[in-house]
C-alpha atoms as a PDB file:
ATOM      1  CA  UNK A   1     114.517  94.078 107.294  1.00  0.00           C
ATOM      2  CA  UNK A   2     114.062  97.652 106.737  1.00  0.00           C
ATOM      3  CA  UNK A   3     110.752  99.365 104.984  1.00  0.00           C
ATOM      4  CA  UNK A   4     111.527 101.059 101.809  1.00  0.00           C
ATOM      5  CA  UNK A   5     107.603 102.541 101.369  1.00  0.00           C
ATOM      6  CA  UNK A   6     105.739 103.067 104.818  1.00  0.00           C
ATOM      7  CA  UNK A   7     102.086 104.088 104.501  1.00  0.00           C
ATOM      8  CA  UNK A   8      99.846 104.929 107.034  1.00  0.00           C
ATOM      9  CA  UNK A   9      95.682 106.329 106.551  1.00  0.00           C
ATOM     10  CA  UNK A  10      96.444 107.523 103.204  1.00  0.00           C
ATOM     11  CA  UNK A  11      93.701 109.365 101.607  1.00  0.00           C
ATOM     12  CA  UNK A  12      93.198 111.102  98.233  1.00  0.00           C
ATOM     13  CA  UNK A  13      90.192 112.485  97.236  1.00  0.00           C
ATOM     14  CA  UNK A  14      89.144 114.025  93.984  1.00  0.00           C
ATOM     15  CA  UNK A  15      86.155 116.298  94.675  1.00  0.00           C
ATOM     16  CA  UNK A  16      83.653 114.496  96.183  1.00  0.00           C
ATOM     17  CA  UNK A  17      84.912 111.012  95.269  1.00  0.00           C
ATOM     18  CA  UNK A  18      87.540 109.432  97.051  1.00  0.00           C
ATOM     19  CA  UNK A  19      90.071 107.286  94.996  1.00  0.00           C
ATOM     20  CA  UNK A  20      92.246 105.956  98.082  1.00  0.00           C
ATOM     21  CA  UNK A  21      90.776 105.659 101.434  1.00  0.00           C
ATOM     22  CA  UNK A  22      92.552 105.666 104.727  1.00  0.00           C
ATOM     23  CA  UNK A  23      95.377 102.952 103.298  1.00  0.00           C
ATOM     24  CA  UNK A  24      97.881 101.318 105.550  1.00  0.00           C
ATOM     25  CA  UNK A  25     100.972  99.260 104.848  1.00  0.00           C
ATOM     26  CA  UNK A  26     104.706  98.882 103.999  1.00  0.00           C
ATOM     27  CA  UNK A  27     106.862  97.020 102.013  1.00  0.00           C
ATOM     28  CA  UNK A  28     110.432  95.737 103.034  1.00  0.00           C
ATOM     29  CA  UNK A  29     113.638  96.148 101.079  1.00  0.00           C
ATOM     30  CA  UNK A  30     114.209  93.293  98.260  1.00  0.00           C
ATOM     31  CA  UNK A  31     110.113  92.746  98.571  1.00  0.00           C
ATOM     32  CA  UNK A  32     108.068  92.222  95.680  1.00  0.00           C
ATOM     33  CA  UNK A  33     104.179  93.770  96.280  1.00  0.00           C
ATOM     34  CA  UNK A  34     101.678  93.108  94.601  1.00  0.00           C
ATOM     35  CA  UNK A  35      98.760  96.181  94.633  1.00  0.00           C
ATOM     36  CA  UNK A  36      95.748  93.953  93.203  1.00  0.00           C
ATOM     37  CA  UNK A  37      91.925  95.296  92.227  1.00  0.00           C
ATOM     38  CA  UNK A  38      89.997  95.823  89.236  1.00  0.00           C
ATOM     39  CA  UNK A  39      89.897  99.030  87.237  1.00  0.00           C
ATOM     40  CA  UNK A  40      88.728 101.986  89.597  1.00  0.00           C
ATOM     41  CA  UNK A  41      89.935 100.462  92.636  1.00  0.00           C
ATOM     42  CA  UNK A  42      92.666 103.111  93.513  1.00  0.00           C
ATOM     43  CA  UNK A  43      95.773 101.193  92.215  1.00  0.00           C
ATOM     44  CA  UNK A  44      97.201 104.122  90.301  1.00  0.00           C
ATOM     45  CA  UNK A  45      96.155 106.680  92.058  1.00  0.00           C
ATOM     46  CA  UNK A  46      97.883 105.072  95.460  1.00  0.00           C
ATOM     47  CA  UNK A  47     101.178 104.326  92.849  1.00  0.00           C
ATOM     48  CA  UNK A  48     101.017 108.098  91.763  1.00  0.00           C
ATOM     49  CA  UNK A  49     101.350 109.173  95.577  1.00  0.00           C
ATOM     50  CA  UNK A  50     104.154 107.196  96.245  1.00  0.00           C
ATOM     51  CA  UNK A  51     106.476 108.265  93.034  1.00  0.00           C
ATOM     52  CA  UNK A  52     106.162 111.675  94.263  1.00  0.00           C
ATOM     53  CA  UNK A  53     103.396 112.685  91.476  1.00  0.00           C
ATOM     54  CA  UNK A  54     100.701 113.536  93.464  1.00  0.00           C
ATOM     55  CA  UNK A  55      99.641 115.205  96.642  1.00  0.00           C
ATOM     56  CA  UNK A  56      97.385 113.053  99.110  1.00  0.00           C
ATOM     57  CA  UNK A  57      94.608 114.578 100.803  1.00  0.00           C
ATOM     58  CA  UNK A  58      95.223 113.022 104.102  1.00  0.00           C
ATOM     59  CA  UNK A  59      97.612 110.534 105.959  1.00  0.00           C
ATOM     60  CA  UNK A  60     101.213 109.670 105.670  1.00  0.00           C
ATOM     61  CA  UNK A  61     103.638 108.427 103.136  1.00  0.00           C
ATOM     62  CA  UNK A  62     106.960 107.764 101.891  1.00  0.00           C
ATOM     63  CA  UNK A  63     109.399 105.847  99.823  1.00  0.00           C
ATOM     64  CA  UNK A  64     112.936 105.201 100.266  1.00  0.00           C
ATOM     65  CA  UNK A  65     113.013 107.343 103.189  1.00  0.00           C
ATOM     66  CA  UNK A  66     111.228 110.281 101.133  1.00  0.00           C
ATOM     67  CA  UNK A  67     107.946 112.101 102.266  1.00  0.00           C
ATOM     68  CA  UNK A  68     105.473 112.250  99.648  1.00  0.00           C
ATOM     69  CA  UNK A  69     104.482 115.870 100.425  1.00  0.00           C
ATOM     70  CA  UNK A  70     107.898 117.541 101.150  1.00  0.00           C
ATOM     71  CA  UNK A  71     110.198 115.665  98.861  1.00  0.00           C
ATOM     72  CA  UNK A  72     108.730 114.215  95.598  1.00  0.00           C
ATOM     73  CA  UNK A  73     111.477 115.611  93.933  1.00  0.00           C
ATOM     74  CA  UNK A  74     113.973 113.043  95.540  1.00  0.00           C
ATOM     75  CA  UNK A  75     111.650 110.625  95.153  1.00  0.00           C
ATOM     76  CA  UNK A  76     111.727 110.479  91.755  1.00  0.00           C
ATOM     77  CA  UNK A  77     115.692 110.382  91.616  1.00  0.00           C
ATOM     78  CA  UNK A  78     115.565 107.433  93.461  1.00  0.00           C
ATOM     79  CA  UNK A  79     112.420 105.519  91.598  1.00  0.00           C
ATOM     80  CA  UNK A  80     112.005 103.808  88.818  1.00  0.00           C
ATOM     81  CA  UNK A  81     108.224 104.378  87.325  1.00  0.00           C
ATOM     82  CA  UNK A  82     106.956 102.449  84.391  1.00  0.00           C
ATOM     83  CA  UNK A  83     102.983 103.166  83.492  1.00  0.00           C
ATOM     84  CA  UNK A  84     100.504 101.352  82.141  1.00  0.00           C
ATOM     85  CA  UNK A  85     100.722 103.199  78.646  1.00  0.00           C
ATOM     86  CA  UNK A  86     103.179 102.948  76.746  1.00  0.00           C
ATOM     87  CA  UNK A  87     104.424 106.963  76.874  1.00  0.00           C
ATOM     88  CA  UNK A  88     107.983 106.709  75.632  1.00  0.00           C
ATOM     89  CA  UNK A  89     109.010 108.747  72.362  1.00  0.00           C
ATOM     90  CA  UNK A  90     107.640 106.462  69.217  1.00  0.00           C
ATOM     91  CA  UNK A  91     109.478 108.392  66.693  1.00  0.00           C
ATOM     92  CA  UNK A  92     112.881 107.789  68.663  1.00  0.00           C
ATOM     93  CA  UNK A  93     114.716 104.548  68.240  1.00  0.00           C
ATOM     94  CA  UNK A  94     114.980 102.104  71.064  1.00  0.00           C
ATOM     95  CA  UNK A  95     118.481 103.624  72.096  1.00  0.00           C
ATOM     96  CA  UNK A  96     117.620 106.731  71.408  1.00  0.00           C
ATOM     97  CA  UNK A  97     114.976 106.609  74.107  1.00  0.00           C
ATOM     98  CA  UNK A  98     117.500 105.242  76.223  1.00  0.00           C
ATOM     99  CA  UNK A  99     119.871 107.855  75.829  1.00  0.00           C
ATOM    100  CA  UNK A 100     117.232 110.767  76.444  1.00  0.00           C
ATOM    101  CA  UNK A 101     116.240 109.474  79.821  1.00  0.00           C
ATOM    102  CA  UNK A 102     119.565 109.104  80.934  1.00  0.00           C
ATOM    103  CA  UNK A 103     120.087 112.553  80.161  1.00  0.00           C
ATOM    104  CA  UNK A 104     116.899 113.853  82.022  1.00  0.00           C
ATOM    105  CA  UNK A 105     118.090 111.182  84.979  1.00  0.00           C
ATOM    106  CA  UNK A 106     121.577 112.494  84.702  1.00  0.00           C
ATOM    107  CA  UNK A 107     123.429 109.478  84.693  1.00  0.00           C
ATOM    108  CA  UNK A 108     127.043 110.041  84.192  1.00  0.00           C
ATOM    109  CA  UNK A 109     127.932 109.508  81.044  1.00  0.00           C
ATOM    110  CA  UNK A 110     131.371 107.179  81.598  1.00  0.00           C
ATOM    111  CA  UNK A 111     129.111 104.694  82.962  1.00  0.00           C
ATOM    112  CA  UNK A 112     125.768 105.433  80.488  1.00  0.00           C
ATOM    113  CA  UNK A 113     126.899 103.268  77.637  1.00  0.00           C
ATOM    114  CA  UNK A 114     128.000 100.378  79.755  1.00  0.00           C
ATOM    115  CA  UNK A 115     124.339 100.293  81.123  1.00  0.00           C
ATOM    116  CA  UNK A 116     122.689 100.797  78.197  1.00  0.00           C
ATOM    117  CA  UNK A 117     124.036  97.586  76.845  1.00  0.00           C
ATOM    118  CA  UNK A 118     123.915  95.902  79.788  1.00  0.00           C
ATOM    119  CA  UNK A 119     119.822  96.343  79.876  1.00  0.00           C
ATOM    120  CA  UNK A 120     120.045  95.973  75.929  1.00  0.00           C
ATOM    121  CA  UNK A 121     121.266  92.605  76.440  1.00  0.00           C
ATOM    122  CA  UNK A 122     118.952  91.670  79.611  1.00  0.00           C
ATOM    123  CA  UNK A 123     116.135  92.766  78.003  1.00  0.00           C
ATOM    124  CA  UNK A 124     117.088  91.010  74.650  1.00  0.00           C
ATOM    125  CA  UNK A 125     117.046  94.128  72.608  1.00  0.00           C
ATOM    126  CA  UNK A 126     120.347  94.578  71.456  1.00  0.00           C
ATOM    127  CA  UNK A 127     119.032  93.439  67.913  1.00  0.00           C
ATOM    128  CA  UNK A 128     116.407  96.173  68.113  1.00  0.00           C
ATOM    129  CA  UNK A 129     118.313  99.473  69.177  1.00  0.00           C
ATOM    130  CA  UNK A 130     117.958 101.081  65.906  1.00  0.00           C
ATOM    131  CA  UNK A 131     114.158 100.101  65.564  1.00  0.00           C
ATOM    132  CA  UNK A 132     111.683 103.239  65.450  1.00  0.00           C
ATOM    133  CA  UNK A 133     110.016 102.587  69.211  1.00  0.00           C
ATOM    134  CA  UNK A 134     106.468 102.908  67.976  1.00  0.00           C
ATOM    135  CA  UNK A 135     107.131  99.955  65.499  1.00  0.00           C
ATOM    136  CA  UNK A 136     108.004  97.869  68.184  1.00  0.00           C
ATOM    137  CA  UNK A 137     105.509  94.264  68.832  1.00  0.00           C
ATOM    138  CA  UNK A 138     103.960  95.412  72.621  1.00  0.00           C
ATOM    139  CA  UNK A 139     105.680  92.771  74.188  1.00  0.00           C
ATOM    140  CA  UNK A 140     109.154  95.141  73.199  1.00  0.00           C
ATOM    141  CA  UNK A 141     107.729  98.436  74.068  1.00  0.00           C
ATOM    142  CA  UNK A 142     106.953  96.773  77.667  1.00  0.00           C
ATOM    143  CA  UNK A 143     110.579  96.338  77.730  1.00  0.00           C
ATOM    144  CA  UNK A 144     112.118  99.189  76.048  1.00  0.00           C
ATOM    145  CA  UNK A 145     109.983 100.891  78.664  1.00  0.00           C
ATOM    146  CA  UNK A 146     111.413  98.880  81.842  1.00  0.00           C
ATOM    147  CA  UNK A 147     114.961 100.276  79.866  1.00  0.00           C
ATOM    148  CA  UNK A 148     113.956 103.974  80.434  1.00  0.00           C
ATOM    149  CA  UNK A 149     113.039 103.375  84.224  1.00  0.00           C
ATOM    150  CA  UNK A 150     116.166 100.977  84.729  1.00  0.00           C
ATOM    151  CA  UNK A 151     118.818 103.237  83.580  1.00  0.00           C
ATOM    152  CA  UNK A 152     119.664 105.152  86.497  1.00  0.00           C
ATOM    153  CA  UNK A 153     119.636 102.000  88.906  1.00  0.00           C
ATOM    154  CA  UNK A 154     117.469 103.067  90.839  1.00  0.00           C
ATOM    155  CA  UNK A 155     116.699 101.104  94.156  1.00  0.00           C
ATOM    156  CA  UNK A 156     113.005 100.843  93.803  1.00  0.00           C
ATOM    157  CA  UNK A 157     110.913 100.279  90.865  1.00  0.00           C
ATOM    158  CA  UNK A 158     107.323 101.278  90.333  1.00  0.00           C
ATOM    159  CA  UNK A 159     105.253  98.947  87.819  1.00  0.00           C
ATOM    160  CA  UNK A 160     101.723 100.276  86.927  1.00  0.00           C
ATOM    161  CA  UNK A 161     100.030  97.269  85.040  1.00  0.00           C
ATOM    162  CA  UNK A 162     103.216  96.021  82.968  1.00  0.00           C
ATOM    163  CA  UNK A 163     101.762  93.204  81.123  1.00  0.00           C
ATOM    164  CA  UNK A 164      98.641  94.862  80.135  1.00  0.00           C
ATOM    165  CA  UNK A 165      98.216  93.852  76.434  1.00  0.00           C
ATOM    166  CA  UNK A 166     101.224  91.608  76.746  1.00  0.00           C
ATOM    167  CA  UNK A 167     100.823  87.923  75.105  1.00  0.00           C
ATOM    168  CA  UNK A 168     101.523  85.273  77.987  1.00  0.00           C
ATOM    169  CA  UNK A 169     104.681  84.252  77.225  1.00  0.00           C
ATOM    170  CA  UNK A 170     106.040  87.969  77.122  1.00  0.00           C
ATOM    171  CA  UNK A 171     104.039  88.297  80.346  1.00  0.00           C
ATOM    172  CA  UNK A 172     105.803  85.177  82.059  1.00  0.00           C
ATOM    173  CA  UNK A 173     109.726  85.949  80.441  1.00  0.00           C
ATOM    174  CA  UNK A 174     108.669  89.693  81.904  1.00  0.00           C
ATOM    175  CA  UNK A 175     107.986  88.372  85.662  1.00  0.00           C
ATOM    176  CA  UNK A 176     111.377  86.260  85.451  1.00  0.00           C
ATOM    177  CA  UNK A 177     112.631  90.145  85.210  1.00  0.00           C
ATOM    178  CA  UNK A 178     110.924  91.452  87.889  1.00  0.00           C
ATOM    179  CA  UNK A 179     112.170  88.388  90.223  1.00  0.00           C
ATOM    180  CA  UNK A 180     115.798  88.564  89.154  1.00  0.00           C
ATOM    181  CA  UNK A 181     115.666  92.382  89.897  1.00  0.00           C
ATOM    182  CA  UNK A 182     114.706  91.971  93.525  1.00  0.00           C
ATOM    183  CA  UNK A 183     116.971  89.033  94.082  1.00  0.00           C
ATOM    184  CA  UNK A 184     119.372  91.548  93.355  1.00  0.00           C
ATOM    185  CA  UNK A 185     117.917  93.894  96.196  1.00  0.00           C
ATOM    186  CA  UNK A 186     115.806  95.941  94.122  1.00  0.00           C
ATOM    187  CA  UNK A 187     111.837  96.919  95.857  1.00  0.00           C
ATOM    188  CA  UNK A 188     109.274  95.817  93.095  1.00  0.00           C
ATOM    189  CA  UNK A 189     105.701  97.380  93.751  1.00  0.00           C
ATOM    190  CA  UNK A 190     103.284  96.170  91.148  1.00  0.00           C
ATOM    191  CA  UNK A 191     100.037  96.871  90.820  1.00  0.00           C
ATOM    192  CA  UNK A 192      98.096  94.419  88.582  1.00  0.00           C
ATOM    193  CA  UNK A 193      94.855  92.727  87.788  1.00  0.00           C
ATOM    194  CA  UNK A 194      95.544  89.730  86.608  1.00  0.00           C
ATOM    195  CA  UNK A 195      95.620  87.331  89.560  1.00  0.00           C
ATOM    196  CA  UNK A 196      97.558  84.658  87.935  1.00  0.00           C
ATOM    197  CA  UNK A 197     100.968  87.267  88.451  1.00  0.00           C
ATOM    198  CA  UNK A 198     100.335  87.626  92.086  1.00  0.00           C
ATOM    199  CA  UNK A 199     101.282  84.233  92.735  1.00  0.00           C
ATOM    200  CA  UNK A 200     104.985  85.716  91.657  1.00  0.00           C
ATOM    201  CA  UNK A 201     104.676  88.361  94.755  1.00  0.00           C
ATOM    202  CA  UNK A 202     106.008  88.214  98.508  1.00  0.00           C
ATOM    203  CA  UNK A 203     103.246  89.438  99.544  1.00  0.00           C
ATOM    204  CA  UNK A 204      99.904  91.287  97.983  1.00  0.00           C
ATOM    205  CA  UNK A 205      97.107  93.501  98.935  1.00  0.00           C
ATOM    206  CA  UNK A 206      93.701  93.702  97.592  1.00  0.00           C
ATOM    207  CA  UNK A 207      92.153  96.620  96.970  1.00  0.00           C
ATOM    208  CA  UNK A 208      88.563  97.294  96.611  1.00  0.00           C
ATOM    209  CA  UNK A 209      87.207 100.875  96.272  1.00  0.00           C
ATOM    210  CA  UNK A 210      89.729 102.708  97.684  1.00  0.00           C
ATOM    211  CA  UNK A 211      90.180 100.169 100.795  1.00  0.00           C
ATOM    212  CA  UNK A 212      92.467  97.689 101.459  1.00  0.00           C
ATOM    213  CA  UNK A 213      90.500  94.526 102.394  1.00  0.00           C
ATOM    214  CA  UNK A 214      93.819  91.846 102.463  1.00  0.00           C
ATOM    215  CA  UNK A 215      96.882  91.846 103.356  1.00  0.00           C
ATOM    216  CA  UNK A 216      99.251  89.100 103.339  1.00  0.00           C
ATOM    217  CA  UNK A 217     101.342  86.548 101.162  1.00  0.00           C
ATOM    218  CA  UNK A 218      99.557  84.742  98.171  1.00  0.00           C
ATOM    219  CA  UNK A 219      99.587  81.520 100.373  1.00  0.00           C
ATOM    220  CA  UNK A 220      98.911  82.828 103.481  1.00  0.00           C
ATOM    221  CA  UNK A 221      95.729  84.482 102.078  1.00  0.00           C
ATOM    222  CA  UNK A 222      94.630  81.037  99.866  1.00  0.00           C
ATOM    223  CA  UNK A 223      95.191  78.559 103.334  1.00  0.00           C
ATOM    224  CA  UNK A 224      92.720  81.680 105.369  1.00  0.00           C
ATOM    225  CA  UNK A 225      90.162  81.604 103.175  1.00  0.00           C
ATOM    226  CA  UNK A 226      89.937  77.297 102.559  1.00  0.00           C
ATOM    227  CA  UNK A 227      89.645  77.516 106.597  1.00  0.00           C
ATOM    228  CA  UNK A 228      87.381  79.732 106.934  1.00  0.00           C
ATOM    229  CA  UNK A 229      85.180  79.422 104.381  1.00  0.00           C
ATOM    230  CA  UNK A 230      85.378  75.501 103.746  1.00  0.00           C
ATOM    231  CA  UNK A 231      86.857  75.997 100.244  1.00  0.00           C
ATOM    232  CA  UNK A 232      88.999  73.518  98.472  1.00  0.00           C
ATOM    233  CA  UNK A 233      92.208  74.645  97.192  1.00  0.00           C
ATOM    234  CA  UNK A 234      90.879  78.091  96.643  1.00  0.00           C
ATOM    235  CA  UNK A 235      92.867  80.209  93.807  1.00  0.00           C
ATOM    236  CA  UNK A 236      93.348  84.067  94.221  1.00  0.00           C
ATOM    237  CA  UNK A 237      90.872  84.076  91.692  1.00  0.00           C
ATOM    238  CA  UNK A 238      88.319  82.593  94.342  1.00  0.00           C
ATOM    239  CA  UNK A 239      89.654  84.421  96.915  1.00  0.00           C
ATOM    240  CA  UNK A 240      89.471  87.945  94.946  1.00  0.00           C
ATOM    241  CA  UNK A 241      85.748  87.195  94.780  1.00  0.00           C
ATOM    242  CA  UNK A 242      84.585  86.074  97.462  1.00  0.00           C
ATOM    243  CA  UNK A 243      86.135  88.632  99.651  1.00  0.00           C
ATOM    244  CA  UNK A 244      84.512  91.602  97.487  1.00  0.00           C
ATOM    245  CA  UNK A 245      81.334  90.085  98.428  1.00  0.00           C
ATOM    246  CA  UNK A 246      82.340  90.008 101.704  1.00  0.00           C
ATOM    247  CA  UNK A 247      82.773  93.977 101.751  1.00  0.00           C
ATOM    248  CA  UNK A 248      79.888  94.860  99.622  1.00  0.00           C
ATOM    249  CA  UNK A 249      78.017  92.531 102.629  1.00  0.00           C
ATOM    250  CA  UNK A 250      79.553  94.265 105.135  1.00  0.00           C
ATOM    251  CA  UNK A 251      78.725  97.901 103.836  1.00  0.00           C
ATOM    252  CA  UNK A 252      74.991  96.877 102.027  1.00  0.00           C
ATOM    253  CA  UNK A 253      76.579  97.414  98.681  1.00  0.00           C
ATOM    254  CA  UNK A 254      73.497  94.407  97.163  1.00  0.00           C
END
């Protein structure tokens, strides 16, 4: 199966600090990823690099075939990129919204209406096209927002912390989404810190001040760590833990 997003020693530093250090992997077409770490870890920032909005320092990168540094521009034709905060128009309507990033996406406007209502409807808000987008619950703006990033099908989708602030049963109707979408052959990269959602992924990677420190599929990762450290029926939760204290061992961080 081919990789849609190759990475290999990426680095970004800001100043003195660096946010992503010397990062290595790939993710396969159809994939979800999960990018898990707490806040600070260099989740976004890696994310950022890979949509084509910022410049590494160091190393290589690209998605769907796209190198970060020469051609972010095609990048972001062929992305879709939902952040973490809400930053859609909240004095448009849901449609409106829509309509204006399938304009700056330049989707062909024979086909724009048919999409819009076919995300309207997948998303469930047909019922709310006319509502003012800032009046929306959060759970709506989440999808409203997926809308924008969905409406120029694009082959891989970018999701920066979707279900921040999202009650759990918009958070679990949300990740039935993201599965049907890459059942369908879309790339899902997610980066997230709850660990409960990584269970949903192919595969995930922690990340821990700017450094990968696993790699591998939820399960794979729970059956290492109950063999090698003698724990029973680990979660991620327990697994998230204990190896950060395994780095911050290994590099006299106590």
């Amino acid at each position: 199966m081919e990789n849609i997003i190759e990475v290999e020693n990426l680095t970004k530093n800001f100043g003195s600090f660096t946010a992503v250090n010397s990062v290595t992997f790939s993710v396969k077409k159809g994939e979800i990823f999960g990018f898990l770490g707490p806040n600070g870890a260099g989740k976004s920032t890696t994310i950022k690099i890979l949509c084509g909005l910022l410049i590494p320092t160091s190393g290589k990168a690209s998605t769907f075939g796209f190198d970060v540094y020469r051609q972010s521009e095609k990048i972001k034709e062929n992305i879709g990129y939902m952040s973490q905060k809400f930053s859609l128009y909240p004095d448009l309507t849901v449609e409106e919204n829509i309509n204006f990033y399938a304009g700056i996406y330049r989707v062909d406007p024979k086909i724009r209406n048919i999409r819009k209502n076919d995300l309207l409807k997948l998303l469930e808000l047909t019922e709310n096209r006319k509502t003012i987008a800032g009046l929306l619950p959060a759970g709506f703006k989440q999808r409203l927002a997926l809308s924008c990033a969905l409406i120029h099908d694009p082959p891989v989708i970018f999701l920066d912390e979707p279900t921040s602030g999202v009650d759990p049963v918009s958070r679990r109707n949300f990740w039935r989404l993201i599965k049907s979408f890459a059942n369908s052959g879309k790339t899902i990269f997610v980066t997230t810190h709850y660990l409960d959602e990584a269970e949903y992924c192919n595969r995930i990677s922690l990340i821990y001040d700017g450094r990968i420190i696993e790699l591998e599929s939820p399960y794979r990762i729970k059956k290492s760590y109950e063999e090698r450290f003698n724990l029973k029926n680990p979660t991620l939760e327990d697994v998230f833990i204990k190896s950060i204290e395994n780095y911050r061992a290994a590099n006299n961080e106590f």
